[in-house]
C-alpha atoms as a PDB file:
ATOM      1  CA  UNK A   1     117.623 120.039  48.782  1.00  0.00           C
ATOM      2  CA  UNK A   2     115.847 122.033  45.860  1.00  0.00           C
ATOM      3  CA  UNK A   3     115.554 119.888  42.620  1.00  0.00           C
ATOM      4  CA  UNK A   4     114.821 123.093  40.360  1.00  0.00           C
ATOM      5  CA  UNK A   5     111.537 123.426  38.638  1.00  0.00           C
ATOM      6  CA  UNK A   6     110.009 120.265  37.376  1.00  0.00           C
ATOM      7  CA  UNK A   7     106.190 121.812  37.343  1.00  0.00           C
ATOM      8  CA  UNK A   8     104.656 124.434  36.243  1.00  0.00           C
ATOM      9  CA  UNK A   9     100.890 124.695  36.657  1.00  0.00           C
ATOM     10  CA  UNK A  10      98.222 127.056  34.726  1.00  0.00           C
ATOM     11  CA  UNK A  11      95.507 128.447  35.137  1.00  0.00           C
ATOM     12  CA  UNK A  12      92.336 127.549  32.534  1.00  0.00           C
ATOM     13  CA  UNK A  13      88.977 128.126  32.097  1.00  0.00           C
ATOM     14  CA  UNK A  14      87.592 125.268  30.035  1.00  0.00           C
ATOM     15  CA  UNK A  15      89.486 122.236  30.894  1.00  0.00           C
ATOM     16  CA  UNK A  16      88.784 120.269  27.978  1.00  0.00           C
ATOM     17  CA  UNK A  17      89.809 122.591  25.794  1.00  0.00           C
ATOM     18  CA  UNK A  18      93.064 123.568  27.512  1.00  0.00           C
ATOM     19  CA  UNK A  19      93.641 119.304  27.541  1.00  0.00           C
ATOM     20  CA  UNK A  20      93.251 119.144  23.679  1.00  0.00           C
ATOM     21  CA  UNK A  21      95.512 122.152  22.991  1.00  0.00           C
ATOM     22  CA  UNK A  22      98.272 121.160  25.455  1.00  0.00           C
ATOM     23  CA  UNK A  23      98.115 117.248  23.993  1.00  0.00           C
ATOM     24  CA  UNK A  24      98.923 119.177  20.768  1.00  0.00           C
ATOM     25  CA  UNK A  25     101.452 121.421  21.920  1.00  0.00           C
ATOM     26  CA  UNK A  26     102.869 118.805  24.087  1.00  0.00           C
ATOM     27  CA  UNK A  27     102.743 115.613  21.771  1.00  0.00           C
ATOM     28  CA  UNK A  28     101.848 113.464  25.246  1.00  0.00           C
ATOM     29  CA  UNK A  29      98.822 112.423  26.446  1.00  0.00           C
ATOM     30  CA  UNK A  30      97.767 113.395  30.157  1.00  0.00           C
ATOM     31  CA  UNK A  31      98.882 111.558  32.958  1.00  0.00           C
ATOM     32  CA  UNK A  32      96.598 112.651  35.389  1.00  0.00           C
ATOM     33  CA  UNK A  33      92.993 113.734  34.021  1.00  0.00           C
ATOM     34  CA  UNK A  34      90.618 114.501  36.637  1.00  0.00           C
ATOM     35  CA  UNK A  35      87.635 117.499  36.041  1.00  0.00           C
ATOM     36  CA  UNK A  36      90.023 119.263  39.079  1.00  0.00           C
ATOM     37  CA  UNK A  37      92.978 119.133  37.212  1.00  0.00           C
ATOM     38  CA  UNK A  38      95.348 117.697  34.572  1.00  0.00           C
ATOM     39  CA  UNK A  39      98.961 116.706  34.107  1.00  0.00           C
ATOM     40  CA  UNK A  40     101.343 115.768  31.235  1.00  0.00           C
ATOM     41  CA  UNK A  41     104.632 114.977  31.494  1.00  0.00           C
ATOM     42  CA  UNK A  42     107.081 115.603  29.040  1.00  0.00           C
ATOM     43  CA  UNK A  43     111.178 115.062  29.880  1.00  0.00           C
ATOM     44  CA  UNK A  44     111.111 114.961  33.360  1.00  0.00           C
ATOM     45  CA  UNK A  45     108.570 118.020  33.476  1.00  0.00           C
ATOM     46  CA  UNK A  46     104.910 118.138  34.598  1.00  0.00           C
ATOM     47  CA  UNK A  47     103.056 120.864  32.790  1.00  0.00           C
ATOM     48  CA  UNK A  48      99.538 120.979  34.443  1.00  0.00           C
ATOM     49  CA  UNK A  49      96.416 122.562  33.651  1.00  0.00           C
ATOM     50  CA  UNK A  50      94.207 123.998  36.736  1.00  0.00           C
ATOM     51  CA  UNK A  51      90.584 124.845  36.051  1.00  0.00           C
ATOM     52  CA  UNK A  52      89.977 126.379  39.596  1.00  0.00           C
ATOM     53  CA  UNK A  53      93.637 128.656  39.465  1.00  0.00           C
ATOM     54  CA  UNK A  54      92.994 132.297  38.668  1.00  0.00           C
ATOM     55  CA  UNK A  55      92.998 133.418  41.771  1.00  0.00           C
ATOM     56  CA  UNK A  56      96.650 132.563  42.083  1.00  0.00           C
ATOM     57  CA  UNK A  57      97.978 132.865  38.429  1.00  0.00           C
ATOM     58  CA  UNK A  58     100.370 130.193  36.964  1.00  0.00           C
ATOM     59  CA  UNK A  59     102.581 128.999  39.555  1.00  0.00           C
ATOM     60  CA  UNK A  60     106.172 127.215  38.863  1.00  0.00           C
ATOM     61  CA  UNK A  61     106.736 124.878  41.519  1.00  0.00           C
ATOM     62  CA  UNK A  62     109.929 123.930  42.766  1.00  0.00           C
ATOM     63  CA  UNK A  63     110.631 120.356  43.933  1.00  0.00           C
ATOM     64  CA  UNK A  64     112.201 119.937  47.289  1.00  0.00           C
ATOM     65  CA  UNK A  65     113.194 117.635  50.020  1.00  0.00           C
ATOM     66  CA  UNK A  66     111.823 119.297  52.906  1.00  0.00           C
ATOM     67  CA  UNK A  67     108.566 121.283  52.125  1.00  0.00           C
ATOM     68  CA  UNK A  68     108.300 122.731  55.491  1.00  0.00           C
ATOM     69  CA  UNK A  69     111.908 123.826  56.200  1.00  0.00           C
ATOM     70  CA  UNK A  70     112.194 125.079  52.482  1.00  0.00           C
ATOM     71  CA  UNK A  71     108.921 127.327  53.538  1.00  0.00           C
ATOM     72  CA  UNK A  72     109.920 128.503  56.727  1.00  0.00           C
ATOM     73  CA  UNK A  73     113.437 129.657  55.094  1.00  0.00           C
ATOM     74  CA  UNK A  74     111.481 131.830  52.219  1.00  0.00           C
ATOM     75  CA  UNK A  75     108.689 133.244  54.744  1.00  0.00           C
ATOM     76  CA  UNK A  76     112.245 134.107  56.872  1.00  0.00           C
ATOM     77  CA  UNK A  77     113.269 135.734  53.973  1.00  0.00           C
ATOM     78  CA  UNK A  78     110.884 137.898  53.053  1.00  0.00           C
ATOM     79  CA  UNK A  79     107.992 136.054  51.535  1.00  0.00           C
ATOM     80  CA  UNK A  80     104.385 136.379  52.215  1.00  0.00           C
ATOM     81  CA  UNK A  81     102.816 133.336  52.796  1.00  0.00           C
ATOM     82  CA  UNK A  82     100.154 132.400  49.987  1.00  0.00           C
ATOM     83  CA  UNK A  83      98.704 129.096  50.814  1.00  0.00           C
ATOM     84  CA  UNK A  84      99.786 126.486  53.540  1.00  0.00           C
ATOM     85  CA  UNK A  85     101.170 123.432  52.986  1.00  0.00           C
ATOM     86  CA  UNK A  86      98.786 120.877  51.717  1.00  0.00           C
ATOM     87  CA  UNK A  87      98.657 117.956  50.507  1.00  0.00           C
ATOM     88  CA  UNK A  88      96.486 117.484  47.425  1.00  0.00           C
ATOM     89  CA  UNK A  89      96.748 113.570  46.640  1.00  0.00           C
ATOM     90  CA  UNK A  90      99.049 110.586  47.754  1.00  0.00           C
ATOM     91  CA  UNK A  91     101.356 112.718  49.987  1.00  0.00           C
ATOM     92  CA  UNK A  92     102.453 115.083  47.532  1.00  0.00           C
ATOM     93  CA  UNK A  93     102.411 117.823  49.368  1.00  0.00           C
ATOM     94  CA  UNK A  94     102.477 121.985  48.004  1.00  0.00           C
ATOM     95  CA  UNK A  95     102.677 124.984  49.317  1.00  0.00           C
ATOM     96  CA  UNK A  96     102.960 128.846  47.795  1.00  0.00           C
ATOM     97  CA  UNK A  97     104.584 132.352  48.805  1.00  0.00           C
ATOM     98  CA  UNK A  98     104.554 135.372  47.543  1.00  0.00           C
ATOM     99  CA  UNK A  99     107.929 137.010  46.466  1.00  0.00           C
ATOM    100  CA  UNK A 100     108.477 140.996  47.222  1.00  0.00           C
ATOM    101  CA  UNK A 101     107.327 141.781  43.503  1.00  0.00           C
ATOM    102  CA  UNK A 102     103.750 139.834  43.600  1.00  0.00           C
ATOM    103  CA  UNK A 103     105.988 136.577  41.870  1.00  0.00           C
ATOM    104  CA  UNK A 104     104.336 133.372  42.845  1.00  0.00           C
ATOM    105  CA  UNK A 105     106.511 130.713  43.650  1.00  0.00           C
ATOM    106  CA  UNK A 106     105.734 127.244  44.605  1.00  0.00           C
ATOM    107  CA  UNK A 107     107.136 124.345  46.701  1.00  0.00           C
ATOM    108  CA  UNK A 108     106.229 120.783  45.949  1.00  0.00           C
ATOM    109  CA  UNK A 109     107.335 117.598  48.062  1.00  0.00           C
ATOM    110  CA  UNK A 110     106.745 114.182  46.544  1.00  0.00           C
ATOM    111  CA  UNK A 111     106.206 111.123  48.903  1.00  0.00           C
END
């Protein structure tokens, strides 16, 4: 089942700086603050902030039951496979394709 888009991860350069302008924009602090990444969450969403992601651009990830069967369906439709599933952190697992038009769009399965 796809629960929509719940996350939506950018790209930064200078952590620290990103974290104090999103805690403003945001009115939240971080709930996940690591130099590798950070994570607010604000309503149900999880805007995060991704020091080491230029190379794939900002990335809205959409929350599903089934990471692998959700993956295989888009890469059956057409998709271009950007980056495996993998799990980055207490079974929450991700994965990326590339749409037609160069569009990145994400997967992401909670445990």
């Amino acid at each position: 089942m796809n629960q929509g888009v719940r996350t939506v991860v950018y790209p930064v350069k200078d952590i620290a700086k990103a974290k104090a302008l999103y805690r403003q924009l945001l009115g939240a602090e971080p709930y996940a603050d690591e130099a590798y990444y950070v994570c607010f969450k604000v309503d149900g969403q999880d805007i995060g902030l991704d020091p080491n992601g230029h190379k794939a651009g900002m990335t809205a990830y959409y929350h599903v039951d089934d990471i692998n069967k959700n993956l295989q369906s888009l890469l059956d439709a057409g998709a271009q496979l950007v980056q495996e599933v993998k799990d980055v952190g207490g079974g929450r697992l991700i994965a990326s394709v590339k749409d037609p038009y160069g569009n990145i769009i994400g997967l992401i399965q909670s445990p």
